[in-house]
Protein backbone atom coordinates (compact mmCIF):
# COMPACT_ATOMS: atom_id res chain seq x y z
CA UNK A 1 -66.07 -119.88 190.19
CA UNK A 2 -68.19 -118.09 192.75
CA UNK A 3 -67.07 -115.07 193.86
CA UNK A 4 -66.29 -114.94 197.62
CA UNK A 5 -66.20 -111.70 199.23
CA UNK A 6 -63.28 -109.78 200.12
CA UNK A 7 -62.97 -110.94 203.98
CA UNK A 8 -64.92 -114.20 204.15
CA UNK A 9 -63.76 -115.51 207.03
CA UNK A 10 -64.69 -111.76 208.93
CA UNK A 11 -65.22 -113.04 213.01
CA UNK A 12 -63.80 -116.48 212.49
CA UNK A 13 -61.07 -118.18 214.43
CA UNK A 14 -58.66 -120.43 212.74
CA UNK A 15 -56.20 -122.45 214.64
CA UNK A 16 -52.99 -123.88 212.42
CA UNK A 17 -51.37 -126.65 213.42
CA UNK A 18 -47.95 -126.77 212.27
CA UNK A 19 -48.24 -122.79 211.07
CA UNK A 20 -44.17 -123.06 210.99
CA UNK A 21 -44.43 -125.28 207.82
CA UNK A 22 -44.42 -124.50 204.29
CA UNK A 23 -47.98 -124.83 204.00
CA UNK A 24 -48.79 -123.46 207.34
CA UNK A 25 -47.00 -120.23 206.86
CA UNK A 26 -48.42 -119.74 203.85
CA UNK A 27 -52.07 -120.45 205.53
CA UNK A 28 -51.31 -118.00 208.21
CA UNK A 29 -51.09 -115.50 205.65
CA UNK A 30 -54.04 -116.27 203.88
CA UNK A 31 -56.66 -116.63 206.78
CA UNK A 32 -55.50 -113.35 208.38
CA UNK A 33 -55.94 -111.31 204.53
CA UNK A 34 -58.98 -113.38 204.64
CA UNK A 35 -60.10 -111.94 207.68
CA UNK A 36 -59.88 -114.23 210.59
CA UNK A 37 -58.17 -114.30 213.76
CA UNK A 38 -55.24 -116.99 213.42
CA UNK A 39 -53.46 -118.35 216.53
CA UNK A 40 -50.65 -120.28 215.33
CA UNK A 41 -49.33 -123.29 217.14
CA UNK A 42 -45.61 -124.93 215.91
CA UNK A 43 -42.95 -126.87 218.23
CA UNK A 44 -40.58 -124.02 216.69
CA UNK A 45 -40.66 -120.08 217.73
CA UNK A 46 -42.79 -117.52 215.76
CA UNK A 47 -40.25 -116.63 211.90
CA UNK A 48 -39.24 -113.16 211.48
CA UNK A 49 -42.01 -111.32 209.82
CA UNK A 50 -44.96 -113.26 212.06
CA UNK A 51 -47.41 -110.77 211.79
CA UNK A 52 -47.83 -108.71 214.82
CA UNK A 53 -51.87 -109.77 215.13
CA UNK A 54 -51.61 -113.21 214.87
CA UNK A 55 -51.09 -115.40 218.34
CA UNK A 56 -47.95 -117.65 217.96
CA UNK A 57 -47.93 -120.36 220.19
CA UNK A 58 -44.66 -122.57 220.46
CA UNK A 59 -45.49 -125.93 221.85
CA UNK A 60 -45.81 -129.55 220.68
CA UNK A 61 -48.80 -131.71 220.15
CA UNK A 62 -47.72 -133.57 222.97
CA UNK A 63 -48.59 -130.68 224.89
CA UNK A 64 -52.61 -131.79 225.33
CA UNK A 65 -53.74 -129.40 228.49
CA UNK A 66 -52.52 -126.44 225.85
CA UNK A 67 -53.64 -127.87 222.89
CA UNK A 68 -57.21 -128.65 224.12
CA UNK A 69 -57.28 -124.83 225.35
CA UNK A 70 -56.58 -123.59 221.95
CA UNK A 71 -59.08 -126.30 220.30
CA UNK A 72 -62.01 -125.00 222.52
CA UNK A 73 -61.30 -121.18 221.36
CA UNK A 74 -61.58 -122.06 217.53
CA UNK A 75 -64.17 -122.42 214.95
CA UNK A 76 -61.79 -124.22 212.50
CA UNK A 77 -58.74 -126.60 213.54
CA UNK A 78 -56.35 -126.75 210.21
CA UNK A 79 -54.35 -130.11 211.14
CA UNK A 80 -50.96 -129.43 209.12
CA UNK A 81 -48.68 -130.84 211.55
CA UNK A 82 -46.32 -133.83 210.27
CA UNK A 83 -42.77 -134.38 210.35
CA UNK A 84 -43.05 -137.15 208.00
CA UNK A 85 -42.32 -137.39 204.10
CA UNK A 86 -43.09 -140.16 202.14
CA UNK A 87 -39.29 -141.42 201.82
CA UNK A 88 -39.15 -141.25 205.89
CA UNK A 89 -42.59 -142.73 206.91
CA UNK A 90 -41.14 -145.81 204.92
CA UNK A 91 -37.75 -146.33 206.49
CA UNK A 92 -39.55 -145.87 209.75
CA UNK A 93 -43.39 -146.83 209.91
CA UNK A 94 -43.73 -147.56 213.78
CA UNK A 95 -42.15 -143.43 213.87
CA UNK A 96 -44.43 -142.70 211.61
CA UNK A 97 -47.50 -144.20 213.50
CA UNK A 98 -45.82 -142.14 217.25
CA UNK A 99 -45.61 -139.16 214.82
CA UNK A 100 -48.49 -138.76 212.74
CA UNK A 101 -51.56 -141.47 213.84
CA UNK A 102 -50.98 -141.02 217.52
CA UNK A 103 -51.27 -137.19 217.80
CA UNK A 104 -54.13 -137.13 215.57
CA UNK A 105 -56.26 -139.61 217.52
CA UNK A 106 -55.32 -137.36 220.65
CA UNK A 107 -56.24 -134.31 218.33
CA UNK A 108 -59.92 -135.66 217.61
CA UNK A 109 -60.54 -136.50 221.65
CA UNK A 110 -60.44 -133.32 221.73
CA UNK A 111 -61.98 -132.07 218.74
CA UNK A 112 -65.26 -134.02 220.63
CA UNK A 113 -65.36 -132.08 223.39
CA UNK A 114 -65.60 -128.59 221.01
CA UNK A 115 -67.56 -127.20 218.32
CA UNK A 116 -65.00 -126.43 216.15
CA UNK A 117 -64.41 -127.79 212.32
CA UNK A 118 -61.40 -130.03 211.21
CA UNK A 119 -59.61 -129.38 208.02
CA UNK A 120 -57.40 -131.89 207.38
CA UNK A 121 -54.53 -132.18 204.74
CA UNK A 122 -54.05 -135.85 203.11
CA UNK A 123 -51.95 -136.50 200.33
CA UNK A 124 -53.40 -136.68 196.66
CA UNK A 125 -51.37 -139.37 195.15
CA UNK A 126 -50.21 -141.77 197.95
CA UNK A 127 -53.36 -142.45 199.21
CA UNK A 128 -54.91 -144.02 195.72
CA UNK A 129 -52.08 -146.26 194.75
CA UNK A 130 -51.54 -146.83 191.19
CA UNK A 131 -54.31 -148.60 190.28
CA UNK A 132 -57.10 -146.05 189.55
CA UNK A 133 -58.18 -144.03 187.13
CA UNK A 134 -56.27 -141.23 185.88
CA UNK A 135 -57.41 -138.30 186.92
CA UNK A 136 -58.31 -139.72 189.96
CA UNK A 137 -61.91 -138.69 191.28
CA UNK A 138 -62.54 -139.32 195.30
CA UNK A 139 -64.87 -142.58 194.88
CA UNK A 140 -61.51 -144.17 193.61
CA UNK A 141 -59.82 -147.17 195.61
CA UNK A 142 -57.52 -146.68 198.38
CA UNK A 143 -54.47 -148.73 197.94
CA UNK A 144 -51.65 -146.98 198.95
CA UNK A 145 -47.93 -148.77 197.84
CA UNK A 146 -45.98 -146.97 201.02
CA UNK A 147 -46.34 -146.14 204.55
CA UNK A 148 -46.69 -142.24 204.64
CA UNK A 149 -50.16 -143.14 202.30
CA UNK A 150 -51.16 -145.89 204.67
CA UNK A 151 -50.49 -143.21 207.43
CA UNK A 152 -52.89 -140.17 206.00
CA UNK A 153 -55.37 -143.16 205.02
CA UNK A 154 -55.56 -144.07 208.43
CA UNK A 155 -56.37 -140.54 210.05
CA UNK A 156 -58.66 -139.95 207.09
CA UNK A 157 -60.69 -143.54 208.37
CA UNK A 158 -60.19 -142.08 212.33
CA UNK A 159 -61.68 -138.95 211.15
CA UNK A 160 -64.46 -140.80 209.48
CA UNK A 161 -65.28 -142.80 212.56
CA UNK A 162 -65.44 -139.76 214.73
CA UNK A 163 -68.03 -138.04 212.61
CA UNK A 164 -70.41 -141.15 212.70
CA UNK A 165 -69.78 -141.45 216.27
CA UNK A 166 -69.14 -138.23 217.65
CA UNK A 167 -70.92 -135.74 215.36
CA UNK A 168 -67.48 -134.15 214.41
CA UNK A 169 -67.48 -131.31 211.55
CA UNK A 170 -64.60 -132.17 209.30
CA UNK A 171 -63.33 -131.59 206.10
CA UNK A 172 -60.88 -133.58 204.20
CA UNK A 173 -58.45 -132.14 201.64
CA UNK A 174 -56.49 -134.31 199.62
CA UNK A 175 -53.92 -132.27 198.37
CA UNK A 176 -51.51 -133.07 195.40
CA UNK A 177 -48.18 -131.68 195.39
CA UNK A 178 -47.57 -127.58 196.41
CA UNK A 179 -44.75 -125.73 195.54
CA UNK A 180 -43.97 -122.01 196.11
CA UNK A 181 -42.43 -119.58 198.18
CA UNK A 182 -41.57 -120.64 201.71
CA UNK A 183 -41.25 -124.34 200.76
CA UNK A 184 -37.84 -125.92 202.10
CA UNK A 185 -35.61 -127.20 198.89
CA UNK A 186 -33.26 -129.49 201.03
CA UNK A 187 -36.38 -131.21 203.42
CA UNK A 188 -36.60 -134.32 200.47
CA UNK A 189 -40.01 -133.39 199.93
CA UNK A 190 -41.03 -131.22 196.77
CA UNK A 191 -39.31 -131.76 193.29
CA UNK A 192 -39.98 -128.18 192.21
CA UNK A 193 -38.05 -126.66 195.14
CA UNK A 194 -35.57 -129.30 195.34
CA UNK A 195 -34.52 -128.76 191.15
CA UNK A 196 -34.61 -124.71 191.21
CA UNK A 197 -32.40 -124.71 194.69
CA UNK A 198 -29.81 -126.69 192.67
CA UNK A 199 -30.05 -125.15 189.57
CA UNK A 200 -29.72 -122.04 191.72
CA UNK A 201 -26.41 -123.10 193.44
CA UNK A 202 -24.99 -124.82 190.36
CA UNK A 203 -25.66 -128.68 191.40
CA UNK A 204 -26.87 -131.86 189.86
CA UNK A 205 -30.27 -132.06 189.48
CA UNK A 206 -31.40 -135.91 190.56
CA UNK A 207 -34.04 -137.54 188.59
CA UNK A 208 -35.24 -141.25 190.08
CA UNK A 209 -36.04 -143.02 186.87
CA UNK A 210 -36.38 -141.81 183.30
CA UNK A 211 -38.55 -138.32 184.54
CA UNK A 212 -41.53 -139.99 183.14
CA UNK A 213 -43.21 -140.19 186.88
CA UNK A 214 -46.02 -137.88 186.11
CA UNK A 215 -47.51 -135.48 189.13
CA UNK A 216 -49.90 -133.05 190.06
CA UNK A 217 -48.34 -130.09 191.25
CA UNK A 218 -50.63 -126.72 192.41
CA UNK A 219 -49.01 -123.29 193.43
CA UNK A 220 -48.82 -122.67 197.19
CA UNK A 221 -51.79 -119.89 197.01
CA UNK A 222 -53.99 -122.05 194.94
CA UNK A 223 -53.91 -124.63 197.95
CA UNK A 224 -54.15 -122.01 200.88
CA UNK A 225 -57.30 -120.17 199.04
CA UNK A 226 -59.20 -123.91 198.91
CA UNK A 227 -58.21 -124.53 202.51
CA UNK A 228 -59.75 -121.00 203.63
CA UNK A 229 -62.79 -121.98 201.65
CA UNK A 230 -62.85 -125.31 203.17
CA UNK A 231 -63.46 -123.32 206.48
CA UNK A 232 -67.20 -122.07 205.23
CA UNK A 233 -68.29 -124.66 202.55
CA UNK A 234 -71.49 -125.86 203.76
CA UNK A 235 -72.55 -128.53 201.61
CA UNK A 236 -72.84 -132.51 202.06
CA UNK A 237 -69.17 -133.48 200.85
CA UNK A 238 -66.59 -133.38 203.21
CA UNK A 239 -63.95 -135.11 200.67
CA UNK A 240 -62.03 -133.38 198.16
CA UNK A 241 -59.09 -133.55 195.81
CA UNK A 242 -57.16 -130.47 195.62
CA UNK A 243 -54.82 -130.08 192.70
CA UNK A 244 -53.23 -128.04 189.71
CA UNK A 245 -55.82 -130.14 186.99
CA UNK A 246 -53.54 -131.46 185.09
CA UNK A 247 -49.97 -133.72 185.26
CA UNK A 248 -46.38 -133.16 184.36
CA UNK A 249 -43.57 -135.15 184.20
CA UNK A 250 -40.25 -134.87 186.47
CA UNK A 251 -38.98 -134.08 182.75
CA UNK A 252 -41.45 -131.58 181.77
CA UNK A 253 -40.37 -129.62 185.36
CA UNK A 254 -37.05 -129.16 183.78
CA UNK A 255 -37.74 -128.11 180.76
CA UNK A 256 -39.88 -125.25 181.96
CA UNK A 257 -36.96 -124.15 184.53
CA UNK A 258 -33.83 -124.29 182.33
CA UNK A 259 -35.14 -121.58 180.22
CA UNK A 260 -35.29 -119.49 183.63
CA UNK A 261 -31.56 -120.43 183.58
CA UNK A 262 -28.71 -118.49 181.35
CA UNK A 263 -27.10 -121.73 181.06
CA UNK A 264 -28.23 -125.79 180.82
CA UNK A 265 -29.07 -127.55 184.00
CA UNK A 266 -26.98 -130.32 184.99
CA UNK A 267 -28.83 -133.39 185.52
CA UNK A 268 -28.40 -136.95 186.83
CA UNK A 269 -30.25 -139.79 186.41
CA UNK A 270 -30.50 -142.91 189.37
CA UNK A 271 -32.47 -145.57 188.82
CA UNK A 272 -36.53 -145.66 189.59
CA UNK A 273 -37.49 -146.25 192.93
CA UNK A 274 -40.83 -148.37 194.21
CA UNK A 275 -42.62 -146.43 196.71
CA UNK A 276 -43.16 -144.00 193.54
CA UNK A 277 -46.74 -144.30 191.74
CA UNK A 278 -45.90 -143.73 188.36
CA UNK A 279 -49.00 -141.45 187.25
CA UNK A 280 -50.98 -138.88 189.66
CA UNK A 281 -53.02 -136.78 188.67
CA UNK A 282 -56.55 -135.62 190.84
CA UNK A 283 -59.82 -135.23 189.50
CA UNK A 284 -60.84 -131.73 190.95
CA UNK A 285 -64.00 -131.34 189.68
CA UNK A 286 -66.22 -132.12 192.93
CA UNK A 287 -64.38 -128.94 194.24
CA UNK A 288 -64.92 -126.82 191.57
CA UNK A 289 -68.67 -127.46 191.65
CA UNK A 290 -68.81 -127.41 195.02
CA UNK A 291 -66.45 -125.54 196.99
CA UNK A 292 -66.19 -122.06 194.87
CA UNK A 293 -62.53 -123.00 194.25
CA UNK A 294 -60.27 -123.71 191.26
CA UNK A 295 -56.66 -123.34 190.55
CA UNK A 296 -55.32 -120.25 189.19
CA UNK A 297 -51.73 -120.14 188.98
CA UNK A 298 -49.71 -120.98 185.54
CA UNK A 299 -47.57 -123.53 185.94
CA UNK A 300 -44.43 -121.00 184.46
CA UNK A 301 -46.08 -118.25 186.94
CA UNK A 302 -45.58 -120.22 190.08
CA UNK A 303 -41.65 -121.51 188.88
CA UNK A 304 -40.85 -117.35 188.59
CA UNK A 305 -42.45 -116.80 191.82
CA UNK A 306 -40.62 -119.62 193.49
CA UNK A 307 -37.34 -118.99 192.07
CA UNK A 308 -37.66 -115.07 192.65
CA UNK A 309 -38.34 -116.39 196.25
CA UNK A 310 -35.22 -118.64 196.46
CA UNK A 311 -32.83 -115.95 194.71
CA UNK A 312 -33.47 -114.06 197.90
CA UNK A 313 -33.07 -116.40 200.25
CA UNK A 314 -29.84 -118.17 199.08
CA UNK A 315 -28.05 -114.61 197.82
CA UNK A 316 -28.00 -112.67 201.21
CA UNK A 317 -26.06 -116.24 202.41
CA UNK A 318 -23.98 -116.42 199.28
């Protein structure tokens, strides 16, 4: 890996859409030890412990005269706002379109009219569909099987048009799925979270299937230290998978967390459901060539951290 110096992003400005989310948050943290200026821009109010130097603005990205303002101040846009998951986006696609497609359209108008860089987050495995190669480089089909992939497609094709037409700087990231600190358990998005929260408060753990669905999961700071490097990379790909580099099963999750656990998890099984691709796991090797980045974290690292994260969130409450 190359090594990046200790403030890399020293005089830059980085604007975070949807900073209040788990990955946003996290990102907050990351550009401001990386050395940037971070003005952070969520629909909810700044969370306790917002550090003092970075600008919190609370507004939605409906809110275009403010938007734009902030846009025109930045030298990279991280576009991290969604309120969709993939379970959502397809019991509601036309939502999904006002929510995610809509604002992002708005977001590039404006994104002409600056000469700031987009970074924005796909998904990994929804976009591919389950008909590619596994691991699953970037020059693999697009065939997503459910709407939140036909939705992150879709920007990802909007963004594309905009930098033939419009000379827009952009990078995409597609990401596979992050766990960690920070990450909501009861939001229906994130097995990890989801499995420790329960096995935390003593519930039934709900598998969908047998637990053979295999995914690609990568540690919270693994994803936030590729995004800051996405802000610099200066090279002729603006495309990459971001992952962990390797796949586990639902089942192989809970065998690495019981033993965290004095006594055996309870868990459930329901019956396999069709917007799930049965095997994802992303080819990352463009990005370690090329963007100075790999993944660092041990998969039994990240499950302490996480679950030393959620012990002290849920015991103050209990």
């Amino acid at each position: 890996m190359a090594i990046r110096a200790a403030q890399p992003l020293l005089g830059k400005s980085c604007l975070v859409l949807g900073a209040g989310g788990f990955i946003g948050w996290n990102l907050v943290h990351r550009l401001r030890d990386d050395g940037a200026a971070v003005i952070a821009f969520d629909m909810r109010p700044a969370p306790d412990g917002c550090p003092g130097d970075v600008e919190w603005v609370e507004a939605g990205l409906d809110d275009h005269e403010c938007l734009s303002a902030l846009v025109r101040r930045a030298d990279t846009v991280f576009h991290l706002a969604s309120s969709s998951t993939p379970s959502s986006a397809n019991a509601d696609p036309a939502g999904d379109v006002g929510n995610s497609i809509l604002p992002a359209l708005a977001l590039l108008d404006m994104l002409a009219e600056s000469d700031a860089r987009l970074v924005f987050v796909s998904s990994g495995g929804t976009v591919y569909g389950p008909d590619v190669p596994v691991p699953t480089p970037e020059t693999a089909p697009t065939d997503p099987i459910n709407a939140y992939g036909v939705s992150k497609l879709a920007i990802e094709k909007y963004i594309a048009i905009s930098r033939r037409q419009r000379g827009l700087d952009a990078i995409i990231l597609r990401v596979a799925n992050p766990y960690g600190p920070h990450q909501n358990p009861l939001r229906g998005q994130g097995a990890i979270a989801a499995f420790l929260h329960r096995a935390l408060t003593g519930e039934v753990i709900e598998i969908w299937g047998t637990g053979e669905v295999i995914r690609d999961y990568i540690y919270i700071g693994d994803l936030t230290a590729a995004l800051s490097a996405s802000a610099i990379y200066d090279g002729p790909h603006g495309l990459f998978n971001i992952g962990g580099g390797s796949g586990l099963s639902l089942n192989d999750i809970i065998s690495k967390i019981e033993p965290l656990f004095d006594t055996p998890l309870q868990v459930e099984r329901k019956p396999g459901r069709p917007l799930d691709v049965p095997a994802s796991i992303l080819d990352i090797s463009r990005a370690l060539e090329h963007l100075g980045w790999r993944p660092e974290t041990r998969i039994e690292t990240g499950l302490s951290q996480t679950l030393d994260w959620l012990r002290g969130v849920i015991a103050p409450r209990s």
